[in-house]
PDB file of N, CA and C in Angstrom:
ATOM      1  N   UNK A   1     -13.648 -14.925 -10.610  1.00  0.00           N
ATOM      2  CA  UNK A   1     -12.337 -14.765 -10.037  1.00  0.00           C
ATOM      3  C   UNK A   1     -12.243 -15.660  -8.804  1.00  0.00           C
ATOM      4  N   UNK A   2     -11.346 -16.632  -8.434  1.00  0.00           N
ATOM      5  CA  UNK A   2     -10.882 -17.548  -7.763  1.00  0.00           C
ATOM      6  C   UNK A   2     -10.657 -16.300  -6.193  1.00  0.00           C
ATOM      7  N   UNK A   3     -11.268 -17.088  -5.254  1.00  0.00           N
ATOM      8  CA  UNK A   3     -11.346 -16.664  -4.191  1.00  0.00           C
ATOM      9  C   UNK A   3      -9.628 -16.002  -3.947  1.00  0.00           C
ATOM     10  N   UNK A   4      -9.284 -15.370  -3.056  1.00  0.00           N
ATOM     11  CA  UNK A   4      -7.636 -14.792  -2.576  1.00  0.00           C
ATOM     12  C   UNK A   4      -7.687 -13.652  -3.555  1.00  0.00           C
ATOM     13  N   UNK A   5      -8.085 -13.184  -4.303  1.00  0.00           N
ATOM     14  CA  UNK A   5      -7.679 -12.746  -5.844  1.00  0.00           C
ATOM     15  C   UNK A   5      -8.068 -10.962  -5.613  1.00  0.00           C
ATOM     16  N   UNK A   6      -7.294 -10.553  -6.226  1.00  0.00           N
ATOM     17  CA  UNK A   6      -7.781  -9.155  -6.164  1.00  0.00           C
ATOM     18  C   UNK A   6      -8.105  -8.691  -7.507  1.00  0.00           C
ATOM     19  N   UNK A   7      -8.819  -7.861  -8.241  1.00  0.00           N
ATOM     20  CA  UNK A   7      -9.144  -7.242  -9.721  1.00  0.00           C
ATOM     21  C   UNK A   7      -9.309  -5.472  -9.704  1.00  0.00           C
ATOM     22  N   UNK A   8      -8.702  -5.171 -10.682  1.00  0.00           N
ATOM     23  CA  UNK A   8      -8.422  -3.735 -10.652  1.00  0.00           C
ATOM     24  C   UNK A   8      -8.989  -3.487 -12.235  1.00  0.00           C
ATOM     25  N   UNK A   9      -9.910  -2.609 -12.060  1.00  0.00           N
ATOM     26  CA  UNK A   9     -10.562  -2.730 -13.691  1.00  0.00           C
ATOM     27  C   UNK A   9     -11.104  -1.634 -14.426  1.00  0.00           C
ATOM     28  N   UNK A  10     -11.235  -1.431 -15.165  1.00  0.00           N
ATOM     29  CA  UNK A  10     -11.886  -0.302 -16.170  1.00  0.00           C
ATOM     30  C   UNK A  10     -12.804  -0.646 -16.460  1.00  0.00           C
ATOM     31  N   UNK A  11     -14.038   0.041 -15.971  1.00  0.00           N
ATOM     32  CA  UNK A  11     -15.093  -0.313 -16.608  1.00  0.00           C
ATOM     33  C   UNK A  11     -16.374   0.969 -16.421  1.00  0.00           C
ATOM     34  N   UNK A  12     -17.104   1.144 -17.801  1.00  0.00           N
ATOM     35  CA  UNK A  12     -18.259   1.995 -18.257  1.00  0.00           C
ATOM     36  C   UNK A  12     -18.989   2.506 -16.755  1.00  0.00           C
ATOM     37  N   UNK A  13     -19.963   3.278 -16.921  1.00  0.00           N
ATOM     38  CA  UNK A  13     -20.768   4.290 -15.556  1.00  0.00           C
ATOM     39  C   UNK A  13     -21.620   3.195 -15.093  1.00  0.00           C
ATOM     40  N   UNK A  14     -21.948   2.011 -15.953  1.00  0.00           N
ATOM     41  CA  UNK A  14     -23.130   1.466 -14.785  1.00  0.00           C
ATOM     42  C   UNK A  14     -22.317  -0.248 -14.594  1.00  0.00           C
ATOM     43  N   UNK A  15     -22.406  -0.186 -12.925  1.00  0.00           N
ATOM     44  CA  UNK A  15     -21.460  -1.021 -12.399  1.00  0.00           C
ATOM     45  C   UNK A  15     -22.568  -1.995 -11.707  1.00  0.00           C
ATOM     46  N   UNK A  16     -22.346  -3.178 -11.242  1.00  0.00           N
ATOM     47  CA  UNK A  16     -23.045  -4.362 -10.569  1.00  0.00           C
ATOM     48  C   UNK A  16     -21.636  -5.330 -10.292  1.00  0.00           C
ATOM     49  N   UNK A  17     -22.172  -5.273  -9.226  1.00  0.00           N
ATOM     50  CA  UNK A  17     -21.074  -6.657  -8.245  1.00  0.00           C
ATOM     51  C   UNK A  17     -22.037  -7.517  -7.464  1.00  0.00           C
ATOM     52  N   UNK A  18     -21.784  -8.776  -7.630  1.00  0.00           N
ATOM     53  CA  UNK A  18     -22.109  -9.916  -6.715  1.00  0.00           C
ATOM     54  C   UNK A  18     -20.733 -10.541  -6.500  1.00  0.00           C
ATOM     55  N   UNK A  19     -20.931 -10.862  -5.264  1.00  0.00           N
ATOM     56  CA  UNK A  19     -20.424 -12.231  -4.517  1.00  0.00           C
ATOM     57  C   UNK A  19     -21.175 -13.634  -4.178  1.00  0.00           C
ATOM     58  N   UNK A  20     -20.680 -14.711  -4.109  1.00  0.00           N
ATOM     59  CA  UNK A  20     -20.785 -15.806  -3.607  1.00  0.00           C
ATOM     60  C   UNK A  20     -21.299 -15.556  -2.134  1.00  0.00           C
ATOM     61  N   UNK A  21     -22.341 -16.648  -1.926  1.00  0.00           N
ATOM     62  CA  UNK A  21     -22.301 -16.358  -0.871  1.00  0.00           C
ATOM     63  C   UNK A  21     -21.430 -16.675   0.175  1.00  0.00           C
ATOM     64  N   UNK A  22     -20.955 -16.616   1.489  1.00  0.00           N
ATOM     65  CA  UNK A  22     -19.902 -16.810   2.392  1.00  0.00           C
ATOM     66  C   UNK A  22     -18.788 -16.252   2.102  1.00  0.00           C
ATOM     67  N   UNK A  23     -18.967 -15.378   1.232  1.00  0.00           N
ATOM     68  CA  UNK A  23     -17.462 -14.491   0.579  1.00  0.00           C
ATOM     69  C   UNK A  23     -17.579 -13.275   0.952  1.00  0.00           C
ATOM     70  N   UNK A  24     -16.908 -12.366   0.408  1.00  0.00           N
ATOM     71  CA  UNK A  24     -16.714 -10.979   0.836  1.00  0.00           C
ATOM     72  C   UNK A  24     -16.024  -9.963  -0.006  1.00  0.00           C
ATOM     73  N   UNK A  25     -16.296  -8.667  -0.323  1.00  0.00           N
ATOM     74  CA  UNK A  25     -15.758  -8.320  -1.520  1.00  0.00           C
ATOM     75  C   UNK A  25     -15.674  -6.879  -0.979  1.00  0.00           C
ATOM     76  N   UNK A  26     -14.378  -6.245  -1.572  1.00  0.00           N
ATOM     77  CA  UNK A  26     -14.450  -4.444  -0.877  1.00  0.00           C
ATOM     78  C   UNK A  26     -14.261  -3.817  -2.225  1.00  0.00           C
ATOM     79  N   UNK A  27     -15.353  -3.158  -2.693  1.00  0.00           N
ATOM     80  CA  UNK A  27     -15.466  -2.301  -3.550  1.00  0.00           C
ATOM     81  C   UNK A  27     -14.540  -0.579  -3.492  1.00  0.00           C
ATOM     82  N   UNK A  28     -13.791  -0.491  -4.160  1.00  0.00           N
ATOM     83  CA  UNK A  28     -13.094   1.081  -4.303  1.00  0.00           C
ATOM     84  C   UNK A  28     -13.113   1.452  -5.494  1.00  0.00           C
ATOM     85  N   UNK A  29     -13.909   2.612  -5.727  1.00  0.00           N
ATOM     86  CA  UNK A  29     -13.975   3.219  -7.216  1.00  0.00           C
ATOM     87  C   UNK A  29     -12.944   4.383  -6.886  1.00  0.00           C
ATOM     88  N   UNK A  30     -12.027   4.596  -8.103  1.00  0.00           N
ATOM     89  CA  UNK A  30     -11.314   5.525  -8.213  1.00  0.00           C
ATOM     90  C   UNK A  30     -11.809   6.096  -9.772  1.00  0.00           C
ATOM     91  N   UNK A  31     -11.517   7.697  -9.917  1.00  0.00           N
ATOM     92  CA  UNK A  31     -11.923   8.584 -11.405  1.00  0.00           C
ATOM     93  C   UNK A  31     -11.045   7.498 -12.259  1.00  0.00           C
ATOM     94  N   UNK A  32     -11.333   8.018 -13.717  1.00  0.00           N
ATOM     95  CA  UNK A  32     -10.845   6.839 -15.000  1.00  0.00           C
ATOM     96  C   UNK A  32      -9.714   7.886 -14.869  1.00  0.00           C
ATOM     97  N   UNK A  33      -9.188   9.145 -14.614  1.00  0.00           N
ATOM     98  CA  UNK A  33      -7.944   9.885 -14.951  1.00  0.00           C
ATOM     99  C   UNK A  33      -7.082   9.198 -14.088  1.00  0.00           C
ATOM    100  N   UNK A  34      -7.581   8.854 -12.692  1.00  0.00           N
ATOM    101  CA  UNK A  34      -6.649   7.857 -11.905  1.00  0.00           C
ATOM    102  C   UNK A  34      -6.102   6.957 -12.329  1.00  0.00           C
ATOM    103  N   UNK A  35      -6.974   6.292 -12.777  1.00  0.00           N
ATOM    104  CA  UNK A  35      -6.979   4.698 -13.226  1.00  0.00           C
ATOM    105  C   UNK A  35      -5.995   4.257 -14.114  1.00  0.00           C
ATOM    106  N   UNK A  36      -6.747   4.902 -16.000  1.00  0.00           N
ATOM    107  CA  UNK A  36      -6.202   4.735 -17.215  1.00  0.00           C
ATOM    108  C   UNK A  36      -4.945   4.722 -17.219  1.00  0.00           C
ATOM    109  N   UNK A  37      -4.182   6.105 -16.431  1.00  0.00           N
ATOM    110  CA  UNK A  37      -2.710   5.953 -16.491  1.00  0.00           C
ATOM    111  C   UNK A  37      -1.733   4.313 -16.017  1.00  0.00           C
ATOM    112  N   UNK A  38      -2.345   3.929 -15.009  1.00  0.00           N
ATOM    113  CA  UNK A  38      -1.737   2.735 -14.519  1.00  0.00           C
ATOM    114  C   UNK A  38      -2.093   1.589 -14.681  1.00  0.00           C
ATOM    115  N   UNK A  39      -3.064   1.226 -15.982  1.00  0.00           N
ATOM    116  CA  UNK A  39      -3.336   0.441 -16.432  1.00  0.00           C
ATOM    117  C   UNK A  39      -3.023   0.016 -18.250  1.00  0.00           C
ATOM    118  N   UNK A  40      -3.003   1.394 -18.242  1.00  0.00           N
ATOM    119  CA  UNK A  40      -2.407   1.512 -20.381  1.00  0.00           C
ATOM    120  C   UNK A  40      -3.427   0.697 -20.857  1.00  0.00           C
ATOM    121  N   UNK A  41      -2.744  -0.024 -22.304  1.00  0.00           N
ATOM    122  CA  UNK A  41      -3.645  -0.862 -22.867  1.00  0.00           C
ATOM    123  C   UNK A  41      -4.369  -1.759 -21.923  1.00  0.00           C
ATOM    124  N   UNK A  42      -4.120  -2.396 -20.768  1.00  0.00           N
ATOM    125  CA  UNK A  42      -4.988  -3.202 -20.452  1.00  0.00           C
ATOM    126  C   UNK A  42      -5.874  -2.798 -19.377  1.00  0.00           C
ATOM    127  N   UNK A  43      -7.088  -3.470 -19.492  1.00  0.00           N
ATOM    128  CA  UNK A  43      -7.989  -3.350 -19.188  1.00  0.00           C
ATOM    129  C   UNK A  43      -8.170  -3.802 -17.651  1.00  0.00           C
ATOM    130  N   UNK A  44      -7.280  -4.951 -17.265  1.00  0.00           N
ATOM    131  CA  UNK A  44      -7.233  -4.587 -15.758  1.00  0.00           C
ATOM    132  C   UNK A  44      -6.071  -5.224 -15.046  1.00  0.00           C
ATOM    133  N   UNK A  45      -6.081  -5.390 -14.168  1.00  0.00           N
ATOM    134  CA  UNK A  45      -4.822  -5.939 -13.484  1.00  0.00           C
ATOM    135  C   UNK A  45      -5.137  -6.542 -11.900  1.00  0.00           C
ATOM    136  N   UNK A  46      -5.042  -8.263 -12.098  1.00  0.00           N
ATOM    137  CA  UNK A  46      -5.444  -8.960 -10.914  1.00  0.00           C
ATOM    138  C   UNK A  46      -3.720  -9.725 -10.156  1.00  0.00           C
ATOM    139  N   UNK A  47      -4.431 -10.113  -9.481  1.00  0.00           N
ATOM    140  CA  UNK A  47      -3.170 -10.685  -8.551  1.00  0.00           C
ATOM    141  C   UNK A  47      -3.769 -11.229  -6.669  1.00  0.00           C
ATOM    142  N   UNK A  48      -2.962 -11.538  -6.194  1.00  0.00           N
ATOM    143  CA  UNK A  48      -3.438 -12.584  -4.781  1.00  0.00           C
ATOM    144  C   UNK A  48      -3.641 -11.083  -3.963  1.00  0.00           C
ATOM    145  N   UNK A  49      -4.433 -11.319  -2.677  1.00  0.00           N
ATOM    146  CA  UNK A  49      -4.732 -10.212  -2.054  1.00  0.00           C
ATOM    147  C   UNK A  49      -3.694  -9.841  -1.038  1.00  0.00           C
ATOM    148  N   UNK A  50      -2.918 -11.551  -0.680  1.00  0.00           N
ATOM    149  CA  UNK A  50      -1.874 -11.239   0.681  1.00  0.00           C
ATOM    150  C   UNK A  50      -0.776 -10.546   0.406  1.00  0.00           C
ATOM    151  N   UNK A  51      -0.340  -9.835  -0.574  1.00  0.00           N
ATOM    152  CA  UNK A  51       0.707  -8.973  -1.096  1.00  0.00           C
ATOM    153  C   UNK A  51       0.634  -7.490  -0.015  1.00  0.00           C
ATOM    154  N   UNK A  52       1.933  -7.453   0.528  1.00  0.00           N
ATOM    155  CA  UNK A  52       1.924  -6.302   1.170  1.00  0.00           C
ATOM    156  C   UNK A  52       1.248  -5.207   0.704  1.00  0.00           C
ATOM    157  N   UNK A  53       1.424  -4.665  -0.530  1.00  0.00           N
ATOM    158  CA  UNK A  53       0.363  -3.323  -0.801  1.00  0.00           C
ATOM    159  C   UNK A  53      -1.046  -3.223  -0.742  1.00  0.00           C
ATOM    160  N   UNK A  54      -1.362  -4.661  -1.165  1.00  0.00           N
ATOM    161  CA  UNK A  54      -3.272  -4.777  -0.901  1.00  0.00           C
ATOM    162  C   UNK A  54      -3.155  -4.964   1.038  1.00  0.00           C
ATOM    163  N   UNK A  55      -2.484  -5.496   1.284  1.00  0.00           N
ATOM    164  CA  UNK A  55      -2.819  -5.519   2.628  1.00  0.00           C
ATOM    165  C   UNK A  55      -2.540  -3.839   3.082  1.00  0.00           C
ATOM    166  N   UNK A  56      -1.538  -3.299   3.100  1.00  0.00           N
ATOM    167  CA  UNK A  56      -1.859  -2.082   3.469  1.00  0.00           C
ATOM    168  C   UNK A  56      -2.761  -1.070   2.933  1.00  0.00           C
ATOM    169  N   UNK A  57      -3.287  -1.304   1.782  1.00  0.00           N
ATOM    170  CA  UNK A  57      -4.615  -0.986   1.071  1.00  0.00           C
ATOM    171  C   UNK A  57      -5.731  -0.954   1.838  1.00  0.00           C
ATOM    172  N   UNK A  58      -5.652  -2.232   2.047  1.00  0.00           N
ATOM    173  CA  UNK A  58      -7.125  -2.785   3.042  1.00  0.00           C
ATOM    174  C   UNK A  58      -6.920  -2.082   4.040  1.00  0.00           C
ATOM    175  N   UNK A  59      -6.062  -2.321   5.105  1.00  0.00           N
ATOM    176  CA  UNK A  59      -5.678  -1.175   6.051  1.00  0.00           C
ATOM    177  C   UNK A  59      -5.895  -0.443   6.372  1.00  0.00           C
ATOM    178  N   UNK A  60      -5.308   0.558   5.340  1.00  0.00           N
ATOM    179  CA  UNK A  60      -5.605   2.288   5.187  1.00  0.00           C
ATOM    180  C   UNK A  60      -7.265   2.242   5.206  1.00  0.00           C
ATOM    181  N   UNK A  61      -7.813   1.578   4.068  1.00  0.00           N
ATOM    182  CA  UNK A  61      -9.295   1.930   3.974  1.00  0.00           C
ATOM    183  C   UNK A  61     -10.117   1.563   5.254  1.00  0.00           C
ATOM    184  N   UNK A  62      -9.912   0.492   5.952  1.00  0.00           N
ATOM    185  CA  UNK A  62     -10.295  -0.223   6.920  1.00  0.00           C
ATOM    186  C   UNK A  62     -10.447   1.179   8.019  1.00  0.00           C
ATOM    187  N   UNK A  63      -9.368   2.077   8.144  1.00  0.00           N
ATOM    188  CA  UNK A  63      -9.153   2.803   9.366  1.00  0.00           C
ATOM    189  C   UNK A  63      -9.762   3.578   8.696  1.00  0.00           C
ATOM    190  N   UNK A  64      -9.836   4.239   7.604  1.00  0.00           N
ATOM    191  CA  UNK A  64      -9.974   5.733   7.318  1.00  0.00           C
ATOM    192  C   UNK A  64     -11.997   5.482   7.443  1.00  0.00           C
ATOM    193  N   UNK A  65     -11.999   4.335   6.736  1.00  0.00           N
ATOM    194  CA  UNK A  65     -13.660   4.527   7.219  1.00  0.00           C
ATOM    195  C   UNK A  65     -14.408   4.448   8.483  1.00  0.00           C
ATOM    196  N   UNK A  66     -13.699   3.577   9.322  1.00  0.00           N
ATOM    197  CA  UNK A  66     -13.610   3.691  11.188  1.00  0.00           C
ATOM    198  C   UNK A  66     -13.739   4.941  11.544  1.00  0.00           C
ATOM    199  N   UNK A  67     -12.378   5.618  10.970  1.00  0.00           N
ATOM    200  CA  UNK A  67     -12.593   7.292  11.770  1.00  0.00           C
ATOM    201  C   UNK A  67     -12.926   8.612  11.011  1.00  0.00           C
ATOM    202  N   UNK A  68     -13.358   8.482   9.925  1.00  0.00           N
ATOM    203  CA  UNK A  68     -13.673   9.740   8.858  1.00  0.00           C
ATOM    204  C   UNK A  68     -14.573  10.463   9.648  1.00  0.00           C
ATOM    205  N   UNK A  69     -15.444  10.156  10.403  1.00  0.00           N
ATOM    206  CA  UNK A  69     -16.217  11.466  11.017  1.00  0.00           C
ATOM    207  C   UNK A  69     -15.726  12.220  12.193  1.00  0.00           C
ATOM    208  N   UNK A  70     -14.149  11.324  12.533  1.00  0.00           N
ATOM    209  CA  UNK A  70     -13.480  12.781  13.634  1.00  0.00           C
ATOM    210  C   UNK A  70     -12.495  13.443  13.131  1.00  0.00           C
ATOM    211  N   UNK A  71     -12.568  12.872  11.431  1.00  0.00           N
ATOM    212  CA  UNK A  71     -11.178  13.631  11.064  1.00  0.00           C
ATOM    213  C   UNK A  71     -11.807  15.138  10.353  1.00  0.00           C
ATOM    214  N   UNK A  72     -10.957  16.033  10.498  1.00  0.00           N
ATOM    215  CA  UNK A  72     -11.412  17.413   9.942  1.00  0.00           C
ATOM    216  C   UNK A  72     -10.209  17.438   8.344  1.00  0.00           C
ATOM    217  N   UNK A  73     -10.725  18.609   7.655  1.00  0.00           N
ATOM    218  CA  UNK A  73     -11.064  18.491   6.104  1.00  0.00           C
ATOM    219  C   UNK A  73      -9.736  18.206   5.639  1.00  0.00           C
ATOM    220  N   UNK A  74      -8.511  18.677   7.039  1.00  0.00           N
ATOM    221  CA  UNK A  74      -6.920  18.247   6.091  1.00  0.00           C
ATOM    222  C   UNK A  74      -6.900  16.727   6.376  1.00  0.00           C
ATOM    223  N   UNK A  75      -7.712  16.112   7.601  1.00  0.00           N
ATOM    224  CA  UNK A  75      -7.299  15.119   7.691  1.00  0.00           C
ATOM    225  C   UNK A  75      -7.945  13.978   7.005  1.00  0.00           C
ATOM    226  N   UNK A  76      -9.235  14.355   6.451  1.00  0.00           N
ATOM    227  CA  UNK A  76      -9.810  14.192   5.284  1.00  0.00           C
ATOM    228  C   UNK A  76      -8.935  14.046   4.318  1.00  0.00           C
ATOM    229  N   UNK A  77      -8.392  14.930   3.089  1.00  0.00           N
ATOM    230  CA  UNK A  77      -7.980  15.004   2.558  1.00  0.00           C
ATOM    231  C   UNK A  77      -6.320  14.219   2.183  1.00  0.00           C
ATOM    232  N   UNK A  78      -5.921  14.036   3.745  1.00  0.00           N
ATOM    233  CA  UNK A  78      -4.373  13.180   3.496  1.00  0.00           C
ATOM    234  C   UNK A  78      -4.908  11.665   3.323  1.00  0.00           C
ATOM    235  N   UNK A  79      -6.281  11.518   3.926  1.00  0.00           N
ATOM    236  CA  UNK A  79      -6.374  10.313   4.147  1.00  0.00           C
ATOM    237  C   UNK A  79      -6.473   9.610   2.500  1.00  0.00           C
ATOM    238  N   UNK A  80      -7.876  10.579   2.105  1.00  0.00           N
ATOM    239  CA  UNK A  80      -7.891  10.166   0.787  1.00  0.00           C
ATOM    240  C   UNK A  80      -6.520   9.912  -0.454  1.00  0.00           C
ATOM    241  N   UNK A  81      -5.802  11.279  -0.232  1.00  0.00           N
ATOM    242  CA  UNK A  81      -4.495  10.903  -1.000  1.00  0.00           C
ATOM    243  C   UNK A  81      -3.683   9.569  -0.618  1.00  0.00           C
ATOM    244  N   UNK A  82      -3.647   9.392   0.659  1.00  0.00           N
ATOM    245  CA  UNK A  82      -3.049   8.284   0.863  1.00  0.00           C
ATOM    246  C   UNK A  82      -3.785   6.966   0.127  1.00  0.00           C
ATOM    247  N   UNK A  83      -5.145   7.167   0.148  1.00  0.00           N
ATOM    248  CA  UNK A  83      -5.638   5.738  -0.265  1.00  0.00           C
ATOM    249  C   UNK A  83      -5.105   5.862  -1.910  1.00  0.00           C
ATOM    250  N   UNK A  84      -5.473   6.784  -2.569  1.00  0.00           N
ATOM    251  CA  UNK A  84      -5.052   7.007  -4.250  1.00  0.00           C
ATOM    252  C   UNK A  84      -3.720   6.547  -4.434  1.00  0.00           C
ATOM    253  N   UNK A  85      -2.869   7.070  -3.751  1.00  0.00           N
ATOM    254  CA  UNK A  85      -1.200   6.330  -3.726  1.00  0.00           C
ATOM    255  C   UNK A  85      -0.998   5.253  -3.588  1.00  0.00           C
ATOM    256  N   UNK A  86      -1.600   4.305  -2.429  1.00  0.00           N
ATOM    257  CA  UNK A  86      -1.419   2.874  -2.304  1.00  0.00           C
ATOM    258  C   UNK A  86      -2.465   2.169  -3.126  1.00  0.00           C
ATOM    259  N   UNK A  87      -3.859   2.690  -3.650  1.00  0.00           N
ATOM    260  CA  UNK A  87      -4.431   1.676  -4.848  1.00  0.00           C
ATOM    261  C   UNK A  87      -3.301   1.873  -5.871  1.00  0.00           C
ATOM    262  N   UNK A  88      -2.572   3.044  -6.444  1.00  0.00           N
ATOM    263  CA  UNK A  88      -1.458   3.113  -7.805  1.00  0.00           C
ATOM    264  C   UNK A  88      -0.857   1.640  -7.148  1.00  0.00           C
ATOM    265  N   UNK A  89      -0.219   1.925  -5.987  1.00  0.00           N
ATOM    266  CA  UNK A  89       0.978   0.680  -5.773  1.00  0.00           C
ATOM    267  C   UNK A  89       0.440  -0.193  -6.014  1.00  0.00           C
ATOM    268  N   UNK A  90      -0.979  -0.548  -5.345  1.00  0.00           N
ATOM    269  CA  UNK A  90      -1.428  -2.135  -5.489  1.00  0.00           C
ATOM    270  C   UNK A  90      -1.545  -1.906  -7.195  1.00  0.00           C
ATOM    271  N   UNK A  91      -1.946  -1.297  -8.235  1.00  0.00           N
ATOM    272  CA  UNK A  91      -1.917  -1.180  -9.908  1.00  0.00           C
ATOM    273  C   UNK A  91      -0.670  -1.760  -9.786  1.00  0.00           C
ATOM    274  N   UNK A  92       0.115  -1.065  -9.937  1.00  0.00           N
ATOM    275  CA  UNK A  92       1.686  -1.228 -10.068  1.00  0.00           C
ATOM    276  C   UNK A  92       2.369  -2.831  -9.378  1.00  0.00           C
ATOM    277  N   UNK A  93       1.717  -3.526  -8.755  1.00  0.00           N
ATOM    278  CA  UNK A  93       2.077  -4.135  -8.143  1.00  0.00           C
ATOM    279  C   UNK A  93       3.269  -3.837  -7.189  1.00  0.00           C
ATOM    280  N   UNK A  94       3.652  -2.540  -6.767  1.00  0.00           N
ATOM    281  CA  UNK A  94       4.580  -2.487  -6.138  1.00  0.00           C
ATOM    282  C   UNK A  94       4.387  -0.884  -4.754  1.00  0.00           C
ATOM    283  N   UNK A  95       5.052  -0.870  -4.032  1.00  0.00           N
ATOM    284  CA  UNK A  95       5.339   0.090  -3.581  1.00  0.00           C
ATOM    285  C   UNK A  95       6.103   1.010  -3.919  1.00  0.00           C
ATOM    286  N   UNK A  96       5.698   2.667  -4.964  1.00  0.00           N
ATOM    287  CA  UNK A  96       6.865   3.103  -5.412  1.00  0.00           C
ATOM    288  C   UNK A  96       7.973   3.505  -4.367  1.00  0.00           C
ATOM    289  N   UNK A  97       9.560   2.949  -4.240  1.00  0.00           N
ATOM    290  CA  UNK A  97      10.188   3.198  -3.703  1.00  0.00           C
ATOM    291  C   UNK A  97      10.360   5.238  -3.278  1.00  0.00           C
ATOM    292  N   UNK A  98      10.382   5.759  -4.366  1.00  0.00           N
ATOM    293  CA  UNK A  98      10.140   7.423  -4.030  1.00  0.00           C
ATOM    294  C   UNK A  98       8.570   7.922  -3.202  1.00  0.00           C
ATOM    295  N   UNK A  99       8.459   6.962  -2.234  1.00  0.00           N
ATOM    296  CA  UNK A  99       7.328   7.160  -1.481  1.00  0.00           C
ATOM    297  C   UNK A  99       8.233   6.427  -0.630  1.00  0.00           C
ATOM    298  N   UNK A 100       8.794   7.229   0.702  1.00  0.00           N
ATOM    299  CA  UNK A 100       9.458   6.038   1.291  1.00  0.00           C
ATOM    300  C   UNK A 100       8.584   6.019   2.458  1.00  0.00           C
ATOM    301  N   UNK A 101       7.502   6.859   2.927  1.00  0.00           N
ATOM    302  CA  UNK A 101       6.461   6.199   4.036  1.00  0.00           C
ATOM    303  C   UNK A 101       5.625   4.915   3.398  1.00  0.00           C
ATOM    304  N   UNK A 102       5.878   4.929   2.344  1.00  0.00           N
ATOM    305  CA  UNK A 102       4.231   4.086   1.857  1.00  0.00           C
ATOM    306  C   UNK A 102       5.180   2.709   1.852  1.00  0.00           C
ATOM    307  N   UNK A 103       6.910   2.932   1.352  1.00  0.00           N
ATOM    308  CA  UNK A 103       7.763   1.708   1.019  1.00  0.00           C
ATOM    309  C   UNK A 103       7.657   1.399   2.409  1.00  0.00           C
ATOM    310  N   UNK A 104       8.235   2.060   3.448  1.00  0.00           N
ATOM    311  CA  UNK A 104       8.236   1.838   5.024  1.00  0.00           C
ATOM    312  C   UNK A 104       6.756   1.194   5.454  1.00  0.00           C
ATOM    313  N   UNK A 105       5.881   1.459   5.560  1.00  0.00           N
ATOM    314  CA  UNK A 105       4.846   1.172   5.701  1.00  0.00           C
ATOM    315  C   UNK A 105       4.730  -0.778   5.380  1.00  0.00           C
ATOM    316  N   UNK A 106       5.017  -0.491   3.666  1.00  0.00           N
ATOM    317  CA  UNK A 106       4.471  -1.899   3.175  1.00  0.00           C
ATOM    318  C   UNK A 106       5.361  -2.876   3.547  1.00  0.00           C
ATOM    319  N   UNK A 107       6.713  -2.687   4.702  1.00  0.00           N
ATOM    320  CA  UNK A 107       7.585  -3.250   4.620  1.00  0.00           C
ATOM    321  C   UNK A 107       6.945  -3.664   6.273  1.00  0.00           C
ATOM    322  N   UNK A 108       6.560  -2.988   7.091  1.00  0.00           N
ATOM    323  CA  UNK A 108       6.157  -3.282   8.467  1.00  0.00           C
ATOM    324  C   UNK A 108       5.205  -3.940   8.212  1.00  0.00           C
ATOM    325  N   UNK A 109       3.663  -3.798   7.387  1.00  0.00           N
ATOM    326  CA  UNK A 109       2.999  -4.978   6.782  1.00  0.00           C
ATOM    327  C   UNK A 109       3.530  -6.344   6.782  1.00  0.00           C
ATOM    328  N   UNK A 110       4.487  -5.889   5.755  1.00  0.00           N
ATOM    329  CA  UNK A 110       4.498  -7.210   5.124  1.00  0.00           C
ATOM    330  C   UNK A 110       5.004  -8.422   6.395  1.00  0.00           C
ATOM    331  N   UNK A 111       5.747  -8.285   7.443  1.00  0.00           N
ATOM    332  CA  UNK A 111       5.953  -8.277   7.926  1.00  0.00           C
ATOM    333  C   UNK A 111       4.922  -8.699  10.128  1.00  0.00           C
ATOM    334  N   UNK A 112       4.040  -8.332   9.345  1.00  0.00           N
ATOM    335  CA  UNK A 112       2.951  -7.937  10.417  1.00  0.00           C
ATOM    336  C   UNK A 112       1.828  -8.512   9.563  1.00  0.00           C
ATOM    337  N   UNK A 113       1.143  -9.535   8.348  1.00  0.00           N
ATOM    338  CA  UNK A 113      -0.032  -9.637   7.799  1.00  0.00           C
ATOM    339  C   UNK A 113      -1.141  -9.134   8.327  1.00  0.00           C
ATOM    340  N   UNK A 114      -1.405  -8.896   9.324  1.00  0.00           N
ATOM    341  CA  UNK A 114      -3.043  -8.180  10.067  1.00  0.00           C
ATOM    342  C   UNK A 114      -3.159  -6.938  10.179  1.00  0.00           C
ATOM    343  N   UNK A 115      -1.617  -6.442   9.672  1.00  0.00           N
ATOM    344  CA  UNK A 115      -1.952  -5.106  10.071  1.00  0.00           C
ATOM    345  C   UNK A 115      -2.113  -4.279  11.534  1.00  0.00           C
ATOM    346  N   UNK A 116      -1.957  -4.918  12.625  1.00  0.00           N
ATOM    347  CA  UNK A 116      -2.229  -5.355  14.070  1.00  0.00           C
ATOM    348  C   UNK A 116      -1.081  -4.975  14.874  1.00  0.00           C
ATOM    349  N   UNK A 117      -0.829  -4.417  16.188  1.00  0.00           N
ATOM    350  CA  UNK A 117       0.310  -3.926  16.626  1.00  0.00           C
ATOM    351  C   UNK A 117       0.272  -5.240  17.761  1.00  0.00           C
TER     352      UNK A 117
END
């Protein structure tokens, strides 16, 4: 896969990833009940990474692993849902509009690329 590129994939219990070296790669496994639905027949779904939803993807994950050990079990728990909602969008290629924090969100992104105030 051509460097910029993002891949979203289905694949069997035993997994292996390499990178190139001088590259960089962020691994997120989600369950196959997650997955299968937003993928159907195909098997995966790639696209460029600078798209507002992978960037707020990265984001979300970026922070939630920064602070997961001061968050307690609800705040645990929103965090994770939140990440499951915005990997669907990045599937979907889109932000579902009936999510209007996540649409709001990907719209201040998009808007902001770093994510950065």
């Amino acid at each position: 896969m051509p460097a910029g590129q993002l891949l979203i994939c289905h694949i069997g219990p035993s997994l292996h990833f390499e990178t190139l070296s001088d590259t960089r790669a962020k691994v997120l496994v989600l369950s196959a009940a997650t997955l299968r639905p937003l993928l159907g027949e195909r098997r995966s779904v790639s696209g460029p990474v600078d798209s507002a939803e992978v960037r707020l993807l990265v984001a979300h994950s970026d922070m939630a692993y920064e602070t997961v050990a001061d968050l307690g079990p609800a705040e645990v728990q929103a965090a994770h849902s939140t990440l499951i909602e915005l990997a669907k969008a990045v599937a979907r290629r889109r932000v579902d509009d009936a999510e209007p924090q996540l649409a709001q969100a990907a719209k201040d992104l998009a808007g902001n690329p770093t994510g950065r105030p």
